[in-house]
C-alpha atoms as a PDB file:
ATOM      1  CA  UNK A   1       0.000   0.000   0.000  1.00  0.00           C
ATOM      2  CA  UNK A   2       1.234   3.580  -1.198  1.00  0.00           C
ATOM      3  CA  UNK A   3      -0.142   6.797  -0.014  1.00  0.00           C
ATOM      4  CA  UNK A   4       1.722   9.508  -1.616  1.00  0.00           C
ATOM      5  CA  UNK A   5       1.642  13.604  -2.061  1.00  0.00           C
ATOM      6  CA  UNK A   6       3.610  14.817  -5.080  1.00  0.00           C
ATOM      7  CA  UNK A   7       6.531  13.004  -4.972  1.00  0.00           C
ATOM      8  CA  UNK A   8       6.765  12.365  -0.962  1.00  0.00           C
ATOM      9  CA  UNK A   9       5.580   9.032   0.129  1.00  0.00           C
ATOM     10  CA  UNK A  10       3.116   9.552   3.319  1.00  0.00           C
ATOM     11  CA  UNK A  11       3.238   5.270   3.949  1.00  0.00           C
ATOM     12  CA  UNK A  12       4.507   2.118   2.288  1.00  0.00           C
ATOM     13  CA  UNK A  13       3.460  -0.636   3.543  1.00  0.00           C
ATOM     14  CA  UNK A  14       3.416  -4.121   1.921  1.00  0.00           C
ATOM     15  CA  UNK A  15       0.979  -6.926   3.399  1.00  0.00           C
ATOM     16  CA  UNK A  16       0.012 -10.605   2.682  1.00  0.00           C
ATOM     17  CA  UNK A  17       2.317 -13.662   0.907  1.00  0.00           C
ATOM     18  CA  UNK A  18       3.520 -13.021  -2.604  1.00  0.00           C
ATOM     19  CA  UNK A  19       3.976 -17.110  -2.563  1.00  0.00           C
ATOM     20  CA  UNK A  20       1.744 -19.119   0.033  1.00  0.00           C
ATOM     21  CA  UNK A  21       2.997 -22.189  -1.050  1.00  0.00           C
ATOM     22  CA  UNK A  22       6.574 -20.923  -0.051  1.00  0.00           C
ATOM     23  CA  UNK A  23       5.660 -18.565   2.621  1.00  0.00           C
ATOM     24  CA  UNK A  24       7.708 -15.863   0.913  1.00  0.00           C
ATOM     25  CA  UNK A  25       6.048 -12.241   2.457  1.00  0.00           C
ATOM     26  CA  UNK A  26       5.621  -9.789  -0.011  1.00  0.00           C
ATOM     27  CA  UNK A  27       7.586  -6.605   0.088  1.00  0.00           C
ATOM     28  CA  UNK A  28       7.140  -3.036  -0.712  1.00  0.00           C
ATOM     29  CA  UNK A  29      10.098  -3.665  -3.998  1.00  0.00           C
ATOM     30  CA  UNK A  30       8.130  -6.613  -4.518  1.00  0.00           C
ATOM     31  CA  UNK A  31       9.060  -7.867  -8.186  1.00  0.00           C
ATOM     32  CA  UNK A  32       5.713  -9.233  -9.524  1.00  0.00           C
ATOM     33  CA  UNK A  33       6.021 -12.164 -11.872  1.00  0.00           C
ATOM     34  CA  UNK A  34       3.306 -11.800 -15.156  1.00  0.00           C
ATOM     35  CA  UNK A  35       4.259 -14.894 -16.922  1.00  0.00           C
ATOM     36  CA  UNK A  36       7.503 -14.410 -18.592  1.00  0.00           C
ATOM     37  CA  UNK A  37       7.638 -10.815 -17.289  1.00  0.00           C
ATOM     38  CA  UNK A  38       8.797  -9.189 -14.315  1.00  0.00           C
ATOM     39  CA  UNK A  39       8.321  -5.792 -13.108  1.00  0.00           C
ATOM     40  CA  UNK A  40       8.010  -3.516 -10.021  1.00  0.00           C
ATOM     41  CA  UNK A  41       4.042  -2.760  -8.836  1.00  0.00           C
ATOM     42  CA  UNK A  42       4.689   0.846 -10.392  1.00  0.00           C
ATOM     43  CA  UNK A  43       5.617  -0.713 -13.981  1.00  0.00           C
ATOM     44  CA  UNK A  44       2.260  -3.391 -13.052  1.00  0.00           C
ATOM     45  CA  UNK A  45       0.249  -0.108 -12.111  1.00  0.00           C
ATOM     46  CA  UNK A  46       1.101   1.477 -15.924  1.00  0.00           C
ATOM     47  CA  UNK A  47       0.304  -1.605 -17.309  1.00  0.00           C
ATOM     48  CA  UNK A  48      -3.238  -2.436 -15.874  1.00  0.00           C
ATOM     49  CA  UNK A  49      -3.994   1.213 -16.449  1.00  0.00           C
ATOM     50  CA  UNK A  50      -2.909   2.185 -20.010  1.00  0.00           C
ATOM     51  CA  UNK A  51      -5.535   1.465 -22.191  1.00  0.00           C
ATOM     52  CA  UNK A  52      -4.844  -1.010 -24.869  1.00  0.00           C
ATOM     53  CA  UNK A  53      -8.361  -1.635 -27.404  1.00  0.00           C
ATOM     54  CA  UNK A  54     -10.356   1.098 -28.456  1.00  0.00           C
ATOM     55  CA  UNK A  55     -13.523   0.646 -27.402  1.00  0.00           C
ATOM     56  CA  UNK A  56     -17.014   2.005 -28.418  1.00  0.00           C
ATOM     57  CA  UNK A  57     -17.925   3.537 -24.969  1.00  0.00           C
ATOM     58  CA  UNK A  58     -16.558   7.056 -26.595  1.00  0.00           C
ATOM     59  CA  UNK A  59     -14.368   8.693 -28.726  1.00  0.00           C
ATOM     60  CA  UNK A  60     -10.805   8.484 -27.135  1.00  0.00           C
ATOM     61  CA  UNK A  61     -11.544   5.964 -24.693  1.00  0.00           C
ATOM     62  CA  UNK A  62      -9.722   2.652 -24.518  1.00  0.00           C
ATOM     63  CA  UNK A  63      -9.593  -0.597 -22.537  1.00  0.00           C
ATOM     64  CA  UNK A  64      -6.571  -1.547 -20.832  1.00  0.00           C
ATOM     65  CA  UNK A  65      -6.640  -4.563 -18.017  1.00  0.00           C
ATOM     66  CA  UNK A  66     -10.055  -3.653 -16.384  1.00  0.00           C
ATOM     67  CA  UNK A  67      -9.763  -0.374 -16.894  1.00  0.00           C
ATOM     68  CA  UNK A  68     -11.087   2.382 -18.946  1.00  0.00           C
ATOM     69  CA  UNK A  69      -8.222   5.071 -19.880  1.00  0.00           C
ATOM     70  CA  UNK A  70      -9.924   8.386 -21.019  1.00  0.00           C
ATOM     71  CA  UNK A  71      -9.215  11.785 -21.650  1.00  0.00           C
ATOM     72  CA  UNK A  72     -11.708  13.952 -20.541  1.00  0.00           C
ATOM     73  CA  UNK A  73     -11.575  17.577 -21.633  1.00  0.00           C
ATOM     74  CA  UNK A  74      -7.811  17.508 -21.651  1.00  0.00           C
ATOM     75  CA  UNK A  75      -7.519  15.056 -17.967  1.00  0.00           C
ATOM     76  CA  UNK A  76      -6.476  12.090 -18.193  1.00  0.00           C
ATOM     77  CA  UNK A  77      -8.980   9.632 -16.431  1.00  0.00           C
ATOM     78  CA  UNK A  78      -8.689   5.806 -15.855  1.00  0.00           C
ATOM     79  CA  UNK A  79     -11.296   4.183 -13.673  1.00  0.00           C
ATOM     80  CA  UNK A  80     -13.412   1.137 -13.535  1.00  0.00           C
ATOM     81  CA  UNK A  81     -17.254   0.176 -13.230  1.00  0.00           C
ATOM     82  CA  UNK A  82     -19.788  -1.949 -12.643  1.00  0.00           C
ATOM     83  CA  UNK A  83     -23.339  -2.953 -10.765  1.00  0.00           C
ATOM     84  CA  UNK A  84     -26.835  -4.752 -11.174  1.00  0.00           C
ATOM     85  CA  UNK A  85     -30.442  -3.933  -9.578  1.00  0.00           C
ATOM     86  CA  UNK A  86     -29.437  -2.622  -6.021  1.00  0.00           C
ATOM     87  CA  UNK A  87     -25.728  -2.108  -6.085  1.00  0.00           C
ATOM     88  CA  UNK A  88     -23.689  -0.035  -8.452  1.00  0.00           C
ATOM     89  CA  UNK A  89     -19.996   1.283  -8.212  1.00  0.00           C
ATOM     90  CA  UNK A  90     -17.917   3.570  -9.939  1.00  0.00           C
ATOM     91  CA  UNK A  91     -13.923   4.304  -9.896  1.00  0.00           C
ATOM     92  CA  UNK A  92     -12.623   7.173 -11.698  1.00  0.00           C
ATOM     93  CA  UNK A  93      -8.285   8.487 -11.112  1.00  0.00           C
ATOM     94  CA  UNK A  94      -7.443  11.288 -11.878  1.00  0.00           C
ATOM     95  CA  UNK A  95      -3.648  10.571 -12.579  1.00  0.00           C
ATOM     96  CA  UNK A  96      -1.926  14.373 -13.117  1.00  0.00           C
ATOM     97  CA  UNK A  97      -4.792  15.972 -10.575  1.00  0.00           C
ATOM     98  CA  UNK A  98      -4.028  13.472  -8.051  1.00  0.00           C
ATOM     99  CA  UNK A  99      -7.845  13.407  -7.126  1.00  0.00           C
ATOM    100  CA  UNK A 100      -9.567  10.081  -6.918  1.00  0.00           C
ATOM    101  CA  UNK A 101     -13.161   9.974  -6.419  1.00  0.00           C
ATOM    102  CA  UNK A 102     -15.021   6.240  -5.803  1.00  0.00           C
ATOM    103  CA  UNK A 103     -18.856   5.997  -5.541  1.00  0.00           C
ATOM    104  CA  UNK A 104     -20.506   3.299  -4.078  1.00  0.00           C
ATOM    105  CA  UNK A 105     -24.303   2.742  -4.047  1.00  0.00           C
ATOM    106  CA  UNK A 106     -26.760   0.763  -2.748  1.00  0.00           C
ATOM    107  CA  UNK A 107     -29.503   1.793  -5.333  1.00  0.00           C
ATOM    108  CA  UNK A 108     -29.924   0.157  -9.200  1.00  0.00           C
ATOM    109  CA  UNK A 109     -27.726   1.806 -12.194  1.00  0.00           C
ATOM    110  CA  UNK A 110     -26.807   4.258 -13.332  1.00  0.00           C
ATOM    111  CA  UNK A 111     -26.401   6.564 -10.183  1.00  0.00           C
ATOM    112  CA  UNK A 112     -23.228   5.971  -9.628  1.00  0.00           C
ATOM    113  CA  UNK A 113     -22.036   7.227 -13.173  1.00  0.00           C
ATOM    114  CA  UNK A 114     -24.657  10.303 -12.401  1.00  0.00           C
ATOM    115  CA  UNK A 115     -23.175  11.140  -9.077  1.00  0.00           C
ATOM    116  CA  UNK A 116     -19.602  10.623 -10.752  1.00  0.00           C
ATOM    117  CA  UNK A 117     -20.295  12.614 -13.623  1.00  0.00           C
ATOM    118  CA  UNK A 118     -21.368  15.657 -11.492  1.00  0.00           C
ATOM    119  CA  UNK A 119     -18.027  15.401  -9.385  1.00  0.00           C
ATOM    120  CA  UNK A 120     -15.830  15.557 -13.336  1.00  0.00           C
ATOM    121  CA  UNK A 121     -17.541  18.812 -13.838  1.00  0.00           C
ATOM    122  CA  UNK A 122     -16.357  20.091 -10.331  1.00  0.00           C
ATOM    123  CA  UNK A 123     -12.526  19.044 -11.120  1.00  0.00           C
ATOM    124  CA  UNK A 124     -12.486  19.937 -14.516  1.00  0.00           C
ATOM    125  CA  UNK A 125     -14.024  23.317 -13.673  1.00  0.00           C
ATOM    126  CA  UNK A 126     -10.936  23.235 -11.328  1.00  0.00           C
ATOM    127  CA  UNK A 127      -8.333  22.140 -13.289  1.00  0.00           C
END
């Protein structure tokens, strides 16, 4: 876990077994094996994120590894979402504002996005 202002790490802290078979504790440097490749969780962060199919949601917006990378009116947004009849949940980061903003709902679809989409006008009227 990173919390982080800027540059300037507030906490790093690293939890749980990278290997439970081999008892191996994970680490904050932790190397993280995908298949053939290794990298560090920061390299593993750019790669869930970056968006790699287009997709028909909107114009500019692409699919990367459960994630939708978007730029909104000049942000950069990648975020995730989902729900059914009585839940619904939406994700959106903000990666050069450093705002994150995550909705959770215990009411059907689409109020999440709606509630979401009112807090993007507040940061891009702030931005």
């Amino acid at each position: 876990m990173l919390a982080q202002k800027e540059d300037t790490p507030l906490f790093a802290e690293a939890y749980g077994l990278v290997s439970k078979a081999f008892n191996v504790p994970n680490r904050v440097d932790t190397k993280f094996n995908l298949g053939s490749m290794s990298c560090s969780p920061s390299e593993f962060t750019d790669l869930v994120m970056t968006g790699k199919v287009d997709t028909d949601i909107a114009p500019g917006v692409r699919y990367g590894y459960g994630f939708a990378d978007a730029m909104l009116k000049g942000l950069r947004v990648v975020g995730h979402n989902g729900g059914f009849p009585g839940i619904n949940a939406h994700l959106d980061i903000y990666l050069d504002q450093q705002y994150i903003v995550a909705v959770l709902a215990n009411y059907d679809p689409p109020i999440a996005f709606q509630v979401v989409d009112k807090v993007r006008d507040l940061i891009i009227a702030a931005s």
